[in-house]
Each structure stands twice: as structure tokens, then as C-alpha cells.
C-alpha atoms as a PDB file:
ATOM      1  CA  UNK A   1      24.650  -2.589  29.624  1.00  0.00           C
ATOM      2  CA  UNK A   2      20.934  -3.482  28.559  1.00  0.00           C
ATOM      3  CA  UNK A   3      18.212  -2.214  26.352  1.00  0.00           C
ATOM      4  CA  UNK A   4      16.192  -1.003  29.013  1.00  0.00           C
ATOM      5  CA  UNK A   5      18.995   0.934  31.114  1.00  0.00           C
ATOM      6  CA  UNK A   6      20.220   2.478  27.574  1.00  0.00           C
ATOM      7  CA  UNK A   7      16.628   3.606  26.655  1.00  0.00           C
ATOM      8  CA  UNK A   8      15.940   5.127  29.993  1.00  0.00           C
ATOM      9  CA  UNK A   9      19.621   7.085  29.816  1.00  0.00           C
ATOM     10  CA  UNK A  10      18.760   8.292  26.241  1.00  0.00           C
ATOM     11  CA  UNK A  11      15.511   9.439  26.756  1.00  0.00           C
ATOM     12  CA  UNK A  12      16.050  11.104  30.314  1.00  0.00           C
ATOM     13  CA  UNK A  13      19.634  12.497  29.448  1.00  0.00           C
ATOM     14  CA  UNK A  14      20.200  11.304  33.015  1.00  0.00           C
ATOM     15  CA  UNK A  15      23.341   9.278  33.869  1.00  0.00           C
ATOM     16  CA  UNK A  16      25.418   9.980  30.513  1.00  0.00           C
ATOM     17  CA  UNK A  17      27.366  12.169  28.925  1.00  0.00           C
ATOM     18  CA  UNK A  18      24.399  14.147  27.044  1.00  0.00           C
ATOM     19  CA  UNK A  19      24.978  14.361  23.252  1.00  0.00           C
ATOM     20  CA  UNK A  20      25.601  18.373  23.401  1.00  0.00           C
ATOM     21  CA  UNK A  21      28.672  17.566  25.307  1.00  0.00           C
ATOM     22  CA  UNK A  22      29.841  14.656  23.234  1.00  0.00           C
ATOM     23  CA  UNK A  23      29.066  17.381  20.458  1.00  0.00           C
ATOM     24  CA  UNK A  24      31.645  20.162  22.091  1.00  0.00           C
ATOM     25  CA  UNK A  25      34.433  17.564  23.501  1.00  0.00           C
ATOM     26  CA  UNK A  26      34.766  16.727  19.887  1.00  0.00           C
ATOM     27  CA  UNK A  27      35.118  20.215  18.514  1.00  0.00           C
ATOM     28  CA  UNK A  28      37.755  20.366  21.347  1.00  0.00           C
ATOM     29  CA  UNK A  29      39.597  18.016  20.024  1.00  0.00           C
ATOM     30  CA  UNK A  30      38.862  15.558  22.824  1.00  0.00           C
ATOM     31  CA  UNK A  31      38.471  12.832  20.361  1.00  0.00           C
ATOM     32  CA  UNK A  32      40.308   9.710  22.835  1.00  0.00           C
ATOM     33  CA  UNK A  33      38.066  10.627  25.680  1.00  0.00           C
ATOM     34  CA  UNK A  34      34.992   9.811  23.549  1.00  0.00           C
ATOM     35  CA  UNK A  35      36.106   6.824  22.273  1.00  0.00           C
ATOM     36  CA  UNK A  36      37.425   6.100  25.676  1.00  0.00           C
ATOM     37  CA  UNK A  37      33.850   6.905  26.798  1.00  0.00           C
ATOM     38  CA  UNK A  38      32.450   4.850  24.374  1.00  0.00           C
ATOM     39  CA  UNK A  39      34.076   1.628  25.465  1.00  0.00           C
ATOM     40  CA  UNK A  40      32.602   1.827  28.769  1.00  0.00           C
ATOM     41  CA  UNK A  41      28.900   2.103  27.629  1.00  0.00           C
ATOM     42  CA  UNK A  42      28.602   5.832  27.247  1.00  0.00           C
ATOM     43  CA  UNK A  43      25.726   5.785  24.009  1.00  0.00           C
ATOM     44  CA  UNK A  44      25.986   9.369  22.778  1.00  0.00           C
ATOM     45  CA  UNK A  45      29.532   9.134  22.798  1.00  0.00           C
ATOM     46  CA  UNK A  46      29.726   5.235  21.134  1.00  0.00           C
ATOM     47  CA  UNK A  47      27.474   7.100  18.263  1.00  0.00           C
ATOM     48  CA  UNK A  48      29.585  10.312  17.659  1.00  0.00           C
ATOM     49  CA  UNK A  49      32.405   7.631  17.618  1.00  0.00           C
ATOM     50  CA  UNK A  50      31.407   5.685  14.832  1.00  0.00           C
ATOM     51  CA  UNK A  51      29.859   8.497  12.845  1.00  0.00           C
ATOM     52  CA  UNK A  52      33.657   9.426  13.175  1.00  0.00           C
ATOM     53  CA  UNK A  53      35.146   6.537  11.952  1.00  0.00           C
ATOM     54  CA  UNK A  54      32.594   6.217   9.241  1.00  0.00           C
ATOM     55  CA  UNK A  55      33.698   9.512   8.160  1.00  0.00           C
ATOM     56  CA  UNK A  56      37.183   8.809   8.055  1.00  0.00           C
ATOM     57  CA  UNK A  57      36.855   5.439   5.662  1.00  0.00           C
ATOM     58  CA  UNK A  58      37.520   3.292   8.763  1.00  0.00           C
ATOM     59  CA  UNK A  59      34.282   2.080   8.030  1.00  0.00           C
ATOM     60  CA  UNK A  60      34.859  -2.022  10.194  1.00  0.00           C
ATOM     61  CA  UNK A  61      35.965   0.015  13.158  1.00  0.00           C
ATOM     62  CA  UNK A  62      32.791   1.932  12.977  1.00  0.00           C
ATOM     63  CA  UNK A  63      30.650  -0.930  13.000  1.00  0.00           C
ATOM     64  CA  UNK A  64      32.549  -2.365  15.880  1.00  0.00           C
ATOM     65  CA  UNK A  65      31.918   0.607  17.970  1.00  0.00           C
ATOM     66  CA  UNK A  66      28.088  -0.547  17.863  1.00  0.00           C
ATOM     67  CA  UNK A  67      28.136  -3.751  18.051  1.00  0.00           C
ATOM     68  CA  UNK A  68      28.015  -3.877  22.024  1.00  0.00           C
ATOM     69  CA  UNK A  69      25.115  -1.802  22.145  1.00  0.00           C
ATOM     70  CA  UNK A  70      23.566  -3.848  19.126  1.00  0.00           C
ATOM     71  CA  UNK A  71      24.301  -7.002  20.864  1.00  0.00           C
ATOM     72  CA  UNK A  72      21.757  -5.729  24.071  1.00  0.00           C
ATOM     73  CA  UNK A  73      19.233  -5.663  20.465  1.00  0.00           C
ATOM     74  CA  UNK A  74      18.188  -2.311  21.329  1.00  0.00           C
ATOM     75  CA  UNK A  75      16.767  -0.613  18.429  1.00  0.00           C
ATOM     76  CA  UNK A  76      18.508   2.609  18.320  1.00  0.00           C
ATOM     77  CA  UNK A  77      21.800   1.029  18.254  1.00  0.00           C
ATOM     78  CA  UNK A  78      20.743  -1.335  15.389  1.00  0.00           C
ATOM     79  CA  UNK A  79      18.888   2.115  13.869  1.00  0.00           C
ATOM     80  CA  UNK A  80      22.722   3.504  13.721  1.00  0.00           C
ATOM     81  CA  UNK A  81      24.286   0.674  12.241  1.00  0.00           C
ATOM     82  CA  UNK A  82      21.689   0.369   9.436  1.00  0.00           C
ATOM     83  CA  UNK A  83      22.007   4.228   8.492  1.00  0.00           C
ATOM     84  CA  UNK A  84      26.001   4.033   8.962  1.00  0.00           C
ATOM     85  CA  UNK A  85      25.332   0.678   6.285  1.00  0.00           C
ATOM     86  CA  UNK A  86      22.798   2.822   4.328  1.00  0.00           C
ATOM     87  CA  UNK A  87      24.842   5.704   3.625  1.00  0.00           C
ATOM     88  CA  UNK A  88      28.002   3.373   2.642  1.00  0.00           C
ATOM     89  CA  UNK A  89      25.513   1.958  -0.100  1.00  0.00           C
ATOM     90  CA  UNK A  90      25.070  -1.419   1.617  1.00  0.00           C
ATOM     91  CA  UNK A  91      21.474  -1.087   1.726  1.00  0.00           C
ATOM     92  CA  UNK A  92      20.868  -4.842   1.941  1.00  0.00           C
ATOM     93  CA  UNK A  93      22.951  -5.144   4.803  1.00  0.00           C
ATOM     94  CA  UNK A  94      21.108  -2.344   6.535  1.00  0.00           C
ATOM     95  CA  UNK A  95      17.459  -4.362   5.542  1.00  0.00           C
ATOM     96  CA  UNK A  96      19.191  -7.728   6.951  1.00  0.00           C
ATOM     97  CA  UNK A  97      19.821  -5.673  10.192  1.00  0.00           C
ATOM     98  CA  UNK A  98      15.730  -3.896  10.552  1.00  0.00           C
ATOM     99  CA  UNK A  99      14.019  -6.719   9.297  1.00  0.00           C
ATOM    100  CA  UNK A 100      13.941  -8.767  12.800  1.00  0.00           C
ATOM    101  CA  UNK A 101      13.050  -5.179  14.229  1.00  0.00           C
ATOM    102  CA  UNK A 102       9.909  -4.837  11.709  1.00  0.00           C
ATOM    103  CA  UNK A 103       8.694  -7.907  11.952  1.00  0.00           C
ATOM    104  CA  UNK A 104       8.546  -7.930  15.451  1.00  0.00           C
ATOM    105  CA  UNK A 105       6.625  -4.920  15.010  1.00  0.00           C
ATOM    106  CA  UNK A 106       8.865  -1.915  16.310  1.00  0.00           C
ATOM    107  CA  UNK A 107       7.277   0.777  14.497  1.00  0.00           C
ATOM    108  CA  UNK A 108      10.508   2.781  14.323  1.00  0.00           C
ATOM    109  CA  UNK A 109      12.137   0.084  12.705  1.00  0.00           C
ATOM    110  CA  UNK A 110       9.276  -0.690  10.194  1.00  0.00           C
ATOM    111  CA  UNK A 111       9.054   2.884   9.058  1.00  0.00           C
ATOM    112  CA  UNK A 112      13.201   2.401   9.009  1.00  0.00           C
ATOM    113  CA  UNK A 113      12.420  -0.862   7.251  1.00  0.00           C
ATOM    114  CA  UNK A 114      10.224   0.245   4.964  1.00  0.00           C
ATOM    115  CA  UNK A 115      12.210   3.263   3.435  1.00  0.00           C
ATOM    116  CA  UNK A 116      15.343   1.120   3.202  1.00  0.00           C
ATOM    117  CA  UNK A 117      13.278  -1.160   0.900  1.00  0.00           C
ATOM    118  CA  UNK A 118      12.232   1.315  -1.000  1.00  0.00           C
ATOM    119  CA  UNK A 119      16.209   2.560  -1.658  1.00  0.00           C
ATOM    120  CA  UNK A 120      16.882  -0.484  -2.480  1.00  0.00           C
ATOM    121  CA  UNK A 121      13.923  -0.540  -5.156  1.00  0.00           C
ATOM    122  CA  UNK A 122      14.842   2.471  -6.423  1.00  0.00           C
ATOM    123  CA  UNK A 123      18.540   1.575  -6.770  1.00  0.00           C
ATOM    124  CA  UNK A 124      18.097  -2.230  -8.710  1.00  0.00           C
ATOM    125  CA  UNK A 125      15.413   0.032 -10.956  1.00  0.00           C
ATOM    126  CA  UNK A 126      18.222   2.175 -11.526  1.00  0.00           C
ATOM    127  CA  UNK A 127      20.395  -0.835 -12.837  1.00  0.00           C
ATOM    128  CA  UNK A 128      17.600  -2.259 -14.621  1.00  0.00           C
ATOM    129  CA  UNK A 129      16.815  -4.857 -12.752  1.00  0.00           C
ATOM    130  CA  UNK A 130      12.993  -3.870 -11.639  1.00  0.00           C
ATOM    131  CA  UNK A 131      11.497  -7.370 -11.364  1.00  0.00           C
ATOM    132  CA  UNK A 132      13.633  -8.048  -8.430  1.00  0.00           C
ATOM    133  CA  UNK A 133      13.770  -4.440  -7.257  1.00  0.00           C
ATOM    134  CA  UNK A 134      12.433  -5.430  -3.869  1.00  0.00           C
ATOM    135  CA  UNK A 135      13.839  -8.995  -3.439  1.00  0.00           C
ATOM    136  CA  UNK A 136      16.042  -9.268   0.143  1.00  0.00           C
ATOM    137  CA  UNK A 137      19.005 -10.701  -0.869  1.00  0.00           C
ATOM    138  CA  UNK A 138      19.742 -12.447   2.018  1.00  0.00           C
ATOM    139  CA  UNK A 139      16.227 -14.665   2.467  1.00  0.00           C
ATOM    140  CA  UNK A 140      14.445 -16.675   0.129  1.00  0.00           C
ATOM    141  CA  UNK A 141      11.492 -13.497   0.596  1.00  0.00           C
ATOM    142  CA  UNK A 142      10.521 -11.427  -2.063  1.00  0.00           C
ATOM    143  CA  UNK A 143       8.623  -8.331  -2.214  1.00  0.00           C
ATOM    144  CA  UNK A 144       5.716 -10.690  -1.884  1.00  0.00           C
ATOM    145  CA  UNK A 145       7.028 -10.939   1.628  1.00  0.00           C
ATOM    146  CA  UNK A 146       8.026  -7.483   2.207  1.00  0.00           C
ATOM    147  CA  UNK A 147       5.374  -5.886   1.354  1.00  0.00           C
ATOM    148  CA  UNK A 148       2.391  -7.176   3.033  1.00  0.00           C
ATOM    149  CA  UNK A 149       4.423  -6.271   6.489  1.00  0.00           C
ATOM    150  CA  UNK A 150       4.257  -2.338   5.275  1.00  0.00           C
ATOM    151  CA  UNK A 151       0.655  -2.932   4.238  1.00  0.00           C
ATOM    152  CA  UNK A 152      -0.496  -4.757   7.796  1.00  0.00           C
ATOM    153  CA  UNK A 153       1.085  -2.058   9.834  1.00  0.00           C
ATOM    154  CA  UNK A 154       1.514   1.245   7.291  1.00  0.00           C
ATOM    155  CA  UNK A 155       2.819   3.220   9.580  1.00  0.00           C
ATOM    156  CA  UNK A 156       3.853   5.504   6.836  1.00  0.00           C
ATOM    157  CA  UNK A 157       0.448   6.066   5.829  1.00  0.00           C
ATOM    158  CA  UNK A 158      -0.608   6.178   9.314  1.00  0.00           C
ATOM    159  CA  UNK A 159       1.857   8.990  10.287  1.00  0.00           C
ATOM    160  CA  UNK A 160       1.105  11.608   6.714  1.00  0.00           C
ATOM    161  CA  UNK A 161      -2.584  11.534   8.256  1.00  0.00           C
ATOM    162  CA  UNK A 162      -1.840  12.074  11.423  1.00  0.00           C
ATOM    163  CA  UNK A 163       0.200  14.872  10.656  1.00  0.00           C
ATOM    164  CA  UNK A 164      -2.070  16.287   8.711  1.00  0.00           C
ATOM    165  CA  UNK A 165      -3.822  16.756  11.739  1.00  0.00           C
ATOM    166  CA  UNK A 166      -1.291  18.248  14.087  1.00  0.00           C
ATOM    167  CA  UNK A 167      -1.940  21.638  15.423  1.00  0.00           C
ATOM    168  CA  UNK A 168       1.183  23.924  14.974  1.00  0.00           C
ATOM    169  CA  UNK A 169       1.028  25.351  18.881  1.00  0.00           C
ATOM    170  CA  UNK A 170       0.872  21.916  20.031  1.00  0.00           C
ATOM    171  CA  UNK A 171       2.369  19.502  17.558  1.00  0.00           C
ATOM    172  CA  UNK A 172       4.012  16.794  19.818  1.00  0.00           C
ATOM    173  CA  UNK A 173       1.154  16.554  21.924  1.00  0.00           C
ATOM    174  CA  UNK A 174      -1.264  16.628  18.910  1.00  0.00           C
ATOM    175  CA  UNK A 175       0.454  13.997  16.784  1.00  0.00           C
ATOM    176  CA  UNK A 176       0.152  12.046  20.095  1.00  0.00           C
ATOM    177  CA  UNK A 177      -3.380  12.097  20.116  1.00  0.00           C
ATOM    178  CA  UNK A 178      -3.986  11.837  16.437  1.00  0.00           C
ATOM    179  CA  UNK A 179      -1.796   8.414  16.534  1.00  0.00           C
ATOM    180  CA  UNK A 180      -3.558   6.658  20.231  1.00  0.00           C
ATOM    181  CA  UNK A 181      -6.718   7.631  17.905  1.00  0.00           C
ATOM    182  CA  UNK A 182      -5.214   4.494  15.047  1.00  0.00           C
ATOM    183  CA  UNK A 183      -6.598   1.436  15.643  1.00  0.00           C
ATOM    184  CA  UNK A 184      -2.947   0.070  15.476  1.00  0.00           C
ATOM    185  CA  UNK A 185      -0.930   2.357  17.391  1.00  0.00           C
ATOM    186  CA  UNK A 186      -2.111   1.434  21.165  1.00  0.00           C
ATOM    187  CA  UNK A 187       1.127   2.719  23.049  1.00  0.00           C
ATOM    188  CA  UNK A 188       1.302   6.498  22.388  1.00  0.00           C
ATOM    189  CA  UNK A 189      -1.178   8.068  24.619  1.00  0.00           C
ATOM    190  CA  UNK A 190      -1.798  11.648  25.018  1.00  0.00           C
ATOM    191  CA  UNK A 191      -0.921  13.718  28.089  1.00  0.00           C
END
């Protein structure tokens, strides 16, 4: 398995087991077959398996469900595992896992990035510890490190004024061209 071979699968729904399908074999109650599926590289069902887990408090086995897919360091994988961490409340965990994503400058991941920082701002406010609200815990950087990366790209920014521009007949193919229009955003290009 590789990053490239799982991006083409996911976004062509060509040679896997679509998520629809995942969807109804679970409501079936063909729960072994996806995790069977799983194991041998199917995505959509590796995904629905871990949600699963996750679910059911068997939060470790979750995790491990990913990590094969995490290990190719394709960013949808790693996207999972941080919102699996994020919803258990391990927000730092999740920001440990985006941060190589964001600063390599995967949009996805820095918009992913960015919103997990801000959780985690809002959450040490919440205690009372604002000063450090946007510290990462696990690096010596601060929010004097975190956020001139959101300020460089702002793809937050970037994507309220593009969609303030989207048609509503056409939106997809409007937002396109509204973002290859950014000076920063130089791989979306309109069909």
C-alpha cells in the first residue's frame, strides 16, 4: 500500500470497496468482513473500522487500525487519526500528528492544524490557563511558532472569501476558480 495508490482508489472509488458499501455491510451486521477487509488495505473499510472501535471504548485498537495507512504518511489517514484523537479530548496528540502535515504545507492539514489549535486554545482558556493557551506541548514552540504558519498560508481566510464568491449553480467549479485566482493556492485549477 502507498500514498499515491490510496489517493487514486479514494478519489476514483475504483478498485475498493466504496464507502456506501462499507456503510450497508455494517448495518448487515457484516462487521468481521470489514475488519477483515481492513487488514488487507481496503481504506473505506480500515476507517468505518476504527470509527467502530472508537465507538465502542476500544479506543488503542482503533488507532492501530490506522496506523498502516498512516505509516504510507498519507494525509487522510493521519486526518482520521487526529479527529479519532480530537474527539477523545487528546487534542495535543491530534496537533503532534498535523503539525508535520502543515508545515510541509498540505493545506488540508493546515486548515486541520489550525482549528485543532484553536480547540486547544479554547480548552487551556477554559482551565485558566490563557498565557499558554496555544503552547504545543510536545515542542519547545509556542504560539509564537504556531501562529505565523496560519498567518503565511491563511487558508482559513483564504477559503471565507472565496466562498463568498461561489455561485450557488456552480459552487465546486466556482470555489475552484475563486481559489487558482489566490496568489498561494497554485494547484486547484478550474475546468
Amino acid at each position: 500500500m502507498d500514498a499515491a495508490d490510496l489517493d487514486c482508489r479514494t478519489r476514483t472509488l475504483t478498485g475498493c470497496i466504496p464507502p456506501l458499501l462499507v456503510s450497508r455491510l455494517l448495518e448487515l451486521g457484516h462487521e468481521r468482513e470489514v475488519e477483515f477487509q481492513a487488514g488487507r488495505g481496503e481504506w473505506f473499510c480500515a476507517l468505518e473500522w476504527a470509527r467502530l472501535l472508537g465507538h465502542r471504548g476500544r479506543r488503542e485498537e482503533a488507532l492501530e487500525v490506522l496506523a498502516p495507512y498512516i505509516a504510507t504518511n498519507w494525509w487522510p489517514a493521519a486526518r482520521a487519526r487526529a479527529e479519532l484523537l480530537e474527539g477523545w479530548g487528546r487534542v495535543e496528540e491530534a496537533i503532534a500528528l498535523s503539525r508535520p502535515y502543515a508545515e510541509a504545507g498540505d493545506r488540508l492539514a493546515l486548515v486541520f492544524f489550525a482549528h485543532a489549535v484553536d480547540l486547544l486554545a479554547t480548552i487551556r482558556e477554559r482551565q485558566g490557563r490563557p498565557k499558554s493557551s496555544t503552547e504545543h506541548p510536545n515542542t519547545r514552540s509556542s504560539a509564537a511558532h504556531v501562529r505565523p504558519i496560519g498567518r503565511r498560508l491563511d487558508p482559513l481566510s483564504r477559503l471565507r472569501t472565496a466562498l463568498a464568491d461561489v455561485s450557488p449553480g456552480r459552487p465546486v467549479i466556482s470555489l475552484s476558480a475563486s481559489l487558482s485566482r489566490s496568489a498561494n493556492c497554485s494547484c486547484v485549477r478550474p475546468s
